[in-house]
Protein backbone atom coordinates (compact mmCIF):
# COMPACT_ATOMS: atom_id res chain seq x y z
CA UNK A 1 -54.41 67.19 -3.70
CA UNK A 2 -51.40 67.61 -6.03
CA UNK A 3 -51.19 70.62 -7.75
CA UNK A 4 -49.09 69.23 -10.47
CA UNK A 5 -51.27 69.12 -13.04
CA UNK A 6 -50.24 69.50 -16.70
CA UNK A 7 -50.08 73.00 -18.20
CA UNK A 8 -53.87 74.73 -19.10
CA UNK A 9 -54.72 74.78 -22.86
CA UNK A 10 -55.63 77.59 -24.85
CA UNK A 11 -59.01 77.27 -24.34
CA UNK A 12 -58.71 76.20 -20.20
CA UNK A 13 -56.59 79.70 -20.00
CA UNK A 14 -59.20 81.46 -21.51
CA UNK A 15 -62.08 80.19 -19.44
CA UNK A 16 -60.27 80.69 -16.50
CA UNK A 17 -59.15 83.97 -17.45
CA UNK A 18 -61.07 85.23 -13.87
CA UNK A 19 -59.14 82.97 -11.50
CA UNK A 20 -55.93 83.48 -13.20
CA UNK A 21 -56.33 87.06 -12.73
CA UNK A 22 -56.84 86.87 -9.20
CA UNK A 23 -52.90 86.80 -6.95
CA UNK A 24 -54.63 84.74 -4.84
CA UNK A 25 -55.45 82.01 -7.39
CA UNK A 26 -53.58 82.28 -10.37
CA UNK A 27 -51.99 79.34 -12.46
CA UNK A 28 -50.78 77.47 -9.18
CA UNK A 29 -54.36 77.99 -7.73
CA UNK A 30 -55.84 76.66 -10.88
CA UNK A 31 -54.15 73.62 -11.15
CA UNK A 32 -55.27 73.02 -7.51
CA UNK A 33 -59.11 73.00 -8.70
CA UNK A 34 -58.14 70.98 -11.57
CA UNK A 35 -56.07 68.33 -9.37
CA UNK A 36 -59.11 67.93 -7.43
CA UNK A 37 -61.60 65.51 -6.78
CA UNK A 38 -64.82 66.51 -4.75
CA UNK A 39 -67.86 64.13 -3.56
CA UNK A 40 -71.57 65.66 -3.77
CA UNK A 41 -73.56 63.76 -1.98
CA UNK A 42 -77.21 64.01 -2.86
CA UNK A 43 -77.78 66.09 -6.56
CA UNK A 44 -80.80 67.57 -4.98
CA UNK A 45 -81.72 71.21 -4.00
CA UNK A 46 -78.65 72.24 -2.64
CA UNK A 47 -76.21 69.62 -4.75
CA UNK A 48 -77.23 71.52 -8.19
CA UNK A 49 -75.98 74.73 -7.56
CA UNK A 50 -72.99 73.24 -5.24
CA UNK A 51 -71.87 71.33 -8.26
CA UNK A 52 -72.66 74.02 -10.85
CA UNK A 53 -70.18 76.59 -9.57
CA UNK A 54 -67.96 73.64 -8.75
CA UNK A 55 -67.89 72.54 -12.21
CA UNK A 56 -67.62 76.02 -13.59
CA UNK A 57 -64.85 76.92 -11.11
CA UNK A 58 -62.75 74.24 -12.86
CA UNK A 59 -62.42 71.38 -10.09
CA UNK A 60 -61.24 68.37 -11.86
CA UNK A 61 -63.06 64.78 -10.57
CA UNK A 62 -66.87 66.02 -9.22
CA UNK A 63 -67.93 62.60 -7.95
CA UNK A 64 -72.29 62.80 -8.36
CA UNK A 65 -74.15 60.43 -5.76
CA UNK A 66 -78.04 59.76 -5.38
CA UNK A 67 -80.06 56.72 -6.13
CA UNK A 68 -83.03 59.22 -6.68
CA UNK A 69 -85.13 60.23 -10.01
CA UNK A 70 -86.19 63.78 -11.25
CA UNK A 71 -89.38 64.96 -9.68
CA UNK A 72 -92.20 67.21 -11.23
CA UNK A 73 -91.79 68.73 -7.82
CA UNK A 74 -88.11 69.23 -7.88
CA UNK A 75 -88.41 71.49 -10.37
CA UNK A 76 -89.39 74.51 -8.26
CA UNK A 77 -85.46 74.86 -6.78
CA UNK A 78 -83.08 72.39 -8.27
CA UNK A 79 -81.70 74.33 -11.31
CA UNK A 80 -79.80 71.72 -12.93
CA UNK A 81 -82.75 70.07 -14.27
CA UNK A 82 -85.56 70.34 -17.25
CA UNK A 83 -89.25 68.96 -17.53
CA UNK A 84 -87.51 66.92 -20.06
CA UNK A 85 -85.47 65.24 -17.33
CA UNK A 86 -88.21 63.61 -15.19
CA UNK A 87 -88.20 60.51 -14.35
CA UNK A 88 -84.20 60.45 -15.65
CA UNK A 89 -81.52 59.40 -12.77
CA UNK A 90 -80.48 62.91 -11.20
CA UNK A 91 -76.64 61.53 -11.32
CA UNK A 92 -77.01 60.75 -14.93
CA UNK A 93 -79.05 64.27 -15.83
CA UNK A 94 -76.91 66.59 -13.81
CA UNK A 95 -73.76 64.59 -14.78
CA UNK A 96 -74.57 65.54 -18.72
CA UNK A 97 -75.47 68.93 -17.82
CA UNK A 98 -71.97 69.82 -15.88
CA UNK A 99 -70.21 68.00 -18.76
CA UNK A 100 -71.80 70.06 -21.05
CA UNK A 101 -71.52 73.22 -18.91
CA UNK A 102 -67.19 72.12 -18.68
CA UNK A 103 -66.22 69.78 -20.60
CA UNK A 104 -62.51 69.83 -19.33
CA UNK A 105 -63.56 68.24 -15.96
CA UNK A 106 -64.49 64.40 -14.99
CA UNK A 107 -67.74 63.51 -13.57
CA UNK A 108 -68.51 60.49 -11.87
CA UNK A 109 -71.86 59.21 -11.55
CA UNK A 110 -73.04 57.06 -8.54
CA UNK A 111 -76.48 55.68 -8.60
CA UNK A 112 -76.46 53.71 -5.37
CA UNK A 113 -78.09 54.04 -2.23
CA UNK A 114 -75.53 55.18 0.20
CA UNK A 115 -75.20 52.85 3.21
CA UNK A 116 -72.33 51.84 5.85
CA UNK A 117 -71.66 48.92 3.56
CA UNK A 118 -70.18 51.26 0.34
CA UNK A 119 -69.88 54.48 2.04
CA UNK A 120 -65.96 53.94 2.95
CA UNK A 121 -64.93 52.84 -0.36
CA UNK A 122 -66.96 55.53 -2.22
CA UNK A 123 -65.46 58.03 -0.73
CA UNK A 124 -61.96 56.82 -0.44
CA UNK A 125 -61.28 57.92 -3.94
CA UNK A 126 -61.99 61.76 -3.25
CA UNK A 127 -60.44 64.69 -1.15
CA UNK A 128 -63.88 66.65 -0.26
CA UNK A 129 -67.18 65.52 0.52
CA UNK A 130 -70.19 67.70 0.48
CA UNK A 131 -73.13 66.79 2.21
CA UNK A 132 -76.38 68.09 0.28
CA UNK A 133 -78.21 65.31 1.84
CA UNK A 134 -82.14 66.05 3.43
CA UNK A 135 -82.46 63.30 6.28
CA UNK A 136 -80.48 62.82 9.57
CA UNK A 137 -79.66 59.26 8.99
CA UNK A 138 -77.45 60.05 5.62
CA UNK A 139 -75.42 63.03 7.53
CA UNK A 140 -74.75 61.17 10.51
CA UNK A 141 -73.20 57.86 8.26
CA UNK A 142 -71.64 60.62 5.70
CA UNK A 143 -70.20 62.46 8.66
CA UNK A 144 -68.57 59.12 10.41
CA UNK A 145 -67.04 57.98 7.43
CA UNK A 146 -65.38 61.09 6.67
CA UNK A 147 -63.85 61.39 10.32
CA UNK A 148 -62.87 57.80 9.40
CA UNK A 149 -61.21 58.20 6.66
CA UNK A 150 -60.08 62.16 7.56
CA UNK A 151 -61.65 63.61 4.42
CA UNK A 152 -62.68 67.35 5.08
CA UNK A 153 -66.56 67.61 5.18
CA UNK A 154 -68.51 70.59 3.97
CA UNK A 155 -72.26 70.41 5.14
CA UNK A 156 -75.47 72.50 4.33
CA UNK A 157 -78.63 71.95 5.34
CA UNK A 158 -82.46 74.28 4.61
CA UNK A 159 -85.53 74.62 6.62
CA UNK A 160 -88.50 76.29 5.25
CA UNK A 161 -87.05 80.03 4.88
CA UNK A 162 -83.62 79.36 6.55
CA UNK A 163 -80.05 77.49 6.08
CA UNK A 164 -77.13 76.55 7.81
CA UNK A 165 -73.67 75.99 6.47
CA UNK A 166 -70.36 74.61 7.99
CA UNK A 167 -67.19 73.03 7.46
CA UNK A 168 -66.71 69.58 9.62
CA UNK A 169 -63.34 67.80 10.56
CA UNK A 170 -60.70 69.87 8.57
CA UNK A 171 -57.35 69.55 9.94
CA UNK A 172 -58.51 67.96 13.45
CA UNK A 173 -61.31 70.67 13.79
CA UNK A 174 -65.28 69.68 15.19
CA UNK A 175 -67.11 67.26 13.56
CA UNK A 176 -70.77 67.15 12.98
CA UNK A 177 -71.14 65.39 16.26
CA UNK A 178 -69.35 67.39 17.50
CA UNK A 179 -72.37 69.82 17.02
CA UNK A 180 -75.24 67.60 16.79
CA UNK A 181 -74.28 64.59 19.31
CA UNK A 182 -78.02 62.97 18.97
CA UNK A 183 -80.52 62.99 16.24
CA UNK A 184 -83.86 64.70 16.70
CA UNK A 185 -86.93 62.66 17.95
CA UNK A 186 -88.41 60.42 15.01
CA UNK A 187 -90.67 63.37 13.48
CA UNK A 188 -89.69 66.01 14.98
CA UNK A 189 -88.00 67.30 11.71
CA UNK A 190 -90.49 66.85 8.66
CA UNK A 191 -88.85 66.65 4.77
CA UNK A 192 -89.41 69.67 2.45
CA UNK A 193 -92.20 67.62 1.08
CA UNK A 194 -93.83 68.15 4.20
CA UNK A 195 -93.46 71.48 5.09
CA UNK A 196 -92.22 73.05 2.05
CA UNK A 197 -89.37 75.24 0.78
CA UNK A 198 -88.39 78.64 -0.55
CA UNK A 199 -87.21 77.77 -3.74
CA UNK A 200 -84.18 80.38 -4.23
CA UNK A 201 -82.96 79.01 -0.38
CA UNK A 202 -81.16 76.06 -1.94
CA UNK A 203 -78.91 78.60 -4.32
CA UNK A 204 -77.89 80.69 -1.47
CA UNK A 205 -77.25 78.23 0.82
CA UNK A 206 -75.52 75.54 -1.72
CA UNK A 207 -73.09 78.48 -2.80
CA UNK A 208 -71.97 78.88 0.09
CA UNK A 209 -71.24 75.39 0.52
CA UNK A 210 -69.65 75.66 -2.65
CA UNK A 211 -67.54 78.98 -2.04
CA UNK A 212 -65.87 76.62 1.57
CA UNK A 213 -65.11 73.92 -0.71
CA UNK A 214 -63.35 76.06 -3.29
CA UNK A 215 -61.67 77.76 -0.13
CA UNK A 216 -60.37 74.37 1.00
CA UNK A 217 -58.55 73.29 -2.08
CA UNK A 218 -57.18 76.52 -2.71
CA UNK A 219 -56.28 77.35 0.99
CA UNK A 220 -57.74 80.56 1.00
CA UNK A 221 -59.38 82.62 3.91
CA UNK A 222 -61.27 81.96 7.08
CA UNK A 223 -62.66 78.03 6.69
CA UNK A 224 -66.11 77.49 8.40
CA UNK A 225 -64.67 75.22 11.23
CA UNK A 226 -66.39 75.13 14.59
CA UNK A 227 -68.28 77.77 13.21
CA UNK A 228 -72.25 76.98 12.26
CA UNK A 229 -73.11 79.82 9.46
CA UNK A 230 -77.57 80.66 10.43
CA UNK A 231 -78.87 81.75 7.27
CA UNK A 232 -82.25 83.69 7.86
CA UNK A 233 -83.80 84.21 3.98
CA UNK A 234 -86.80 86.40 5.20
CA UNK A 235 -85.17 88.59 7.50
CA UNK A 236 -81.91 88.19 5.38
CA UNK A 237 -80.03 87.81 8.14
CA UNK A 238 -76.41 85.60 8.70
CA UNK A 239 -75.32 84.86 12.50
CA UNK A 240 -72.46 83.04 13.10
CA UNK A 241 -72.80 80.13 16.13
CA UNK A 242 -69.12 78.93 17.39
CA UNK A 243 -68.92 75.09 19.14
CA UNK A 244 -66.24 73.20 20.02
CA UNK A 245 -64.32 70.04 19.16
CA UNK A 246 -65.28 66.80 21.46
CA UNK A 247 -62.49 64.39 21.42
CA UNK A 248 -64.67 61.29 21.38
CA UNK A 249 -66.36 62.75 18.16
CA UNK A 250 -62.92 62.68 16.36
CA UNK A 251 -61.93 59.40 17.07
CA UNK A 252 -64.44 56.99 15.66
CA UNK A 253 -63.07 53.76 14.00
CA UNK A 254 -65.75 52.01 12.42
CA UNK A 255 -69.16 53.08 10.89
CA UNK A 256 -72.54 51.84 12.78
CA UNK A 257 -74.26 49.17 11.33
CA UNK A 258 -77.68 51.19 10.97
CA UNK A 259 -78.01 54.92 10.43
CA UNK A 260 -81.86 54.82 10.23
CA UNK A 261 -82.21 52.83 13.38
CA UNK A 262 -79.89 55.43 15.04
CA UNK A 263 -81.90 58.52 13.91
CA UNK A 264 -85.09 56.77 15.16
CA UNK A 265 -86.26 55.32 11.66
CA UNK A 266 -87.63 51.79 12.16
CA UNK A 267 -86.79 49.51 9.69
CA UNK A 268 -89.16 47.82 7.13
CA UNK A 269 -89.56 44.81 9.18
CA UNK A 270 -90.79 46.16 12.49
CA UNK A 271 -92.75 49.34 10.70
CA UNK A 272 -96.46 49.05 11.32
CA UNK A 273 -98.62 47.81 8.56
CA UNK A 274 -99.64 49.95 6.12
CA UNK A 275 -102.86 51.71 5.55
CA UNK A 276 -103.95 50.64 2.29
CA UNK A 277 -103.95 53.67 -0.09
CA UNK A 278 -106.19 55.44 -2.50
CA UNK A 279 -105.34 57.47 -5.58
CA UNK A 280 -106.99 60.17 -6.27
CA UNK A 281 -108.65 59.06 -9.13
CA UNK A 282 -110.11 56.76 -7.05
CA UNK A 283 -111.10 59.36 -4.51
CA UNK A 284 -112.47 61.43 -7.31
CA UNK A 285 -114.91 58.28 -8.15
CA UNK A 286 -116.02 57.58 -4.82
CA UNK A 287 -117.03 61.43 -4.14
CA UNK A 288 -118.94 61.48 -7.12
CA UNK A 289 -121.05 57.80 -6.45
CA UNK A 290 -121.90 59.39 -3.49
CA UNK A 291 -121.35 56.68 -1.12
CA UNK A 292 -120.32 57.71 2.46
CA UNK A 293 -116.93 58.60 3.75
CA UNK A 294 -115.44 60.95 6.30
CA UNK A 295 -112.59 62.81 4.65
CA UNK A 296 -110.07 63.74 7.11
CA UNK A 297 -106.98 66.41 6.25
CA UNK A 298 -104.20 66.04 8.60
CA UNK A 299 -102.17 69.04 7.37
CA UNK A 300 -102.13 72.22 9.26
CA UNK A 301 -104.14 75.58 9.51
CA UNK A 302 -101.66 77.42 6.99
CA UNK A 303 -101.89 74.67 4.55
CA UNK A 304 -105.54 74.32 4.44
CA UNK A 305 -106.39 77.88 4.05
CA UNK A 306 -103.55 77.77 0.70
CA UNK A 307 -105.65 75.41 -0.80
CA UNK A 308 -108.37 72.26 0.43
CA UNK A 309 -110.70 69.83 -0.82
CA UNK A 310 -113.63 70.09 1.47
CA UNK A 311 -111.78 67.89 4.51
CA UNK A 312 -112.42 67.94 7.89
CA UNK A 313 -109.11 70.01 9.40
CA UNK A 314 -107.72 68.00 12.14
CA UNK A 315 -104.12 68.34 12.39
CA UNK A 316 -101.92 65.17 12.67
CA UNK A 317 -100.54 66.55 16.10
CA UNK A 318 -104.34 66.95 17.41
CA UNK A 319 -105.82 63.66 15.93
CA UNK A 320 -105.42 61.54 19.17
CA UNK A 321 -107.31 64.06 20.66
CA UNK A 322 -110.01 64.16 18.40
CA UNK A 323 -110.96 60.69 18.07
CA UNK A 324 -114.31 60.63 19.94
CA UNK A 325 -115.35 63.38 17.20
CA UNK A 326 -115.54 60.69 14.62
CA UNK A 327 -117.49 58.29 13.68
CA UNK A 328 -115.78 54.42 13.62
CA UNK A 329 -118.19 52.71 11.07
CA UNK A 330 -118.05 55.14 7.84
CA UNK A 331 -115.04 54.72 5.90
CA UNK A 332 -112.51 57.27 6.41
CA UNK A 333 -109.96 58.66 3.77
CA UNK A 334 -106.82 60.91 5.08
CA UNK A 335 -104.89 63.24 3.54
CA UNK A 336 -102.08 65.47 3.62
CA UNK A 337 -99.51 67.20 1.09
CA UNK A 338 -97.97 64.57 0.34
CA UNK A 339 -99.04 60.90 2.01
CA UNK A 340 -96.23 60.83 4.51
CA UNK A 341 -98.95 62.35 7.31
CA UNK A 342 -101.88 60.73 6.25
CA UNK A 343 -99.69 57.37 6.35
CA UNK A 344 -99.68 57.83 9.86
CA UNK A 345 -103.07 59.16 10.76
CA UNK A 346 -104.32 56.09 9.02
CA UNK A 347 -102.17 53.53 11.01
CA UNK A 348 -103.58 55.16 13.80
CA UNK A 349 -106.53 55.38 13.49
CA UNK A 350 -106.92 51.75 12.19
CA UNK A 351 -104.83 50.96 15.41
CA UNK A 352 -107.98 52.92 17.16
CA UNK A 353 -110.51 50.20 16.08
CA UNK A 354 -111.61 52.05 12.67
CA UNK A 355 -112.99 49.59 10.22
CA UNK A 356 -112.10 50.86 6.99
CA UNK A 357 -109.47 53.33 7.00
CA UNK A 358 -107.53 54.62 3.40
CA UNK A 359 -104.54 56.98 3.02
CA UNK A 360 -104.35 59.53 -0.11
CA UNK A 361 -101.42 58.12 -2.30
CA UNK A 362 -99.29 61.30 -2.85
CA UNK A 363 -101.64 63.26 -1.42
CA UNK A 364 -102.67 66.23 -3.01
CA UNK A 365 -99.74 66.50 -5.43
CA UNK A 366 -101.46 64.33 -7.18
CA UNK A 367 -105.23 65.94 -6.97
């Protein structure tokens, strides 16, 4: 970072008339935030607030990445975005939205898929990187390259009603291998769209994220290294966990050649076949002909009794054990919240000898 930045306008001294207040910032501090340039990697629940505050706080290059579009369902916790905005790039939409929100700071918009190929020379260019990723195989490649290239790392991550926050390899400290040497099992960690999420968590937990990253540029107070911060929302509670540095984690040279592969995600090729899916207008149809099916929800207990469509309840963790309870002739449709589940109920139970097995497309976000 190089502080020497040319001298604030009118209107810059005026917005920033809270920094510049502040001994601890001031004009020198200032022109930190303004020299810098900061990654945000994924523009999702905890990216919009991260690069909100960011933006607001006067950092100079905010570097937007995520190949993904504006949801319906994305609506519920990431701020930065309008009904207006669906089906808009979220690096374009938030990118107009901070420019409008600051218009004395440069955004960068990357609309790519991040991947070992581009991941090195993306984030060459920038002196932070925060990870508001939502799947192991990103954080693992976006921690490498950073220990790589020995860019700082600021990482958040949300659960349901709970957060975590740290600050990975600043100046020689752990990295996120350091605290998470292996991946979990291949579905032992289900998405948000699985399981749901409190939809202030993201805010509380992407501020945070924000307030290290502002702490790093200016080089003020106690950095989150080799400390994991445990947000609890429901209790609201915050424990601090301490780990160490492992020298092996801090050395890596080159990235691996397949992130998803590493973090138990089998690639296209070698995936089973697919179940083939119904929408639920199609659904719809067939209940109403009143030709026979068995319709199977794969969700659990706590879902079903939020809201169900008649189903049989057998949870995707029981189904193996349930088999014998249905019947292998009569066409059976699965669902879930979302399709992910009833993907693999389906492929199961087609692997099982079923005849004619269908997964619900989208599953009930769509019903």
């Amino acid at each position: 970072m190089n502080p020497a930045t040319p001298a604030f306008s009118a209107a810059e001294t005026n917005r920033y008339s809270r920094h510049l207040l502040l001994p601890e910032i001031g004009a020198a501090g200032q022109q930190k935030l303004k020299a810098a340039n900061v990654l945000v990697v994924g523009c999702g629940g905890l990216g919009c607030p991260v690069l909100q505050y960011l933006a607001a706080a006067g950092v100079g290059t905010l570097g937007l990445l995520d190949s993904d579009t504006v949801d319906d369902s994305n609506l519920q916790r990431q701020v930065l975005y309008a009904t207006t905005d669906v089906g808009r790039p979220k690096a374009v939409a938030a990118a107009e939205k901070l420019q409008a929100q600051n218009p004395f700071i440069a955004l960068q918009s990357h609309q790519v898929h991040l991947t070992s190929a581009n991941a090195l020379a993306l984030f060459q260019a920038y002196d932070i990187v925060v990870d508001c990723s939502d799947n192991f195989a990103t954080r693992y490649l976006v921690n490498d390259a950073c220990v790589i290239l020995g860019k700082p790392l600021v990482f958040g991550a949300i659960f349901k009603f709970e957060g975590q926050v740290s600050v990975f390899n600043y100046q020689g400290g752990p990295t996120y291998r350091c605290l998470y040497a292996q991946p979990p099992a291949a579905g032992e960690a289900p998405s948000c769209a699985e399981i749901g999420v409190l939809g202030v968590l993201p805010g509380l937990v992407g501020t945070m994220q924000a307030t290290e990253t502002l702490k790093i540029i200016l080089g003020l107070g106690e950095v989150l290294s080799g400390r994991l911060l445990l947000v609890d929302a429901l209790g609201m509670r915050f424990q601090t966990m301490r780990f160490n540095a492992v020298a092996a984690n801090q050395q890596l040279t080159a990235l691996a050649p397949d992130y998803a592969a590493f973090c138990g995600e089998l690639p296209a090729e070698v995936m089973p076949v697919r179940a083939p899916e119904l929408s639920a207008d199609e659904l719809k149809e067939w209940q109403h002909s009143g030709r026979p099916l068995q319709l199977l929800d794969v969700r659990e207990p706590h879902e079903y009794a939020l809201r169900h469509i008649g189903g049989q309840l057998v949870p995707l963790a029981q189904l193996p054990e349930q088999l014998a309870h249905l019947n292998t002739t009569v066409p059976v449709v699965v669902h879930c919240a979302s399709g992910v589940r009833s993907q693999q109920a389906a492929q199961l139970l087609l692997a099982q000898g079923f005849a004619e097995v269908y997964s619900l497309r989208n599953g009930l976000a769509d019903y």
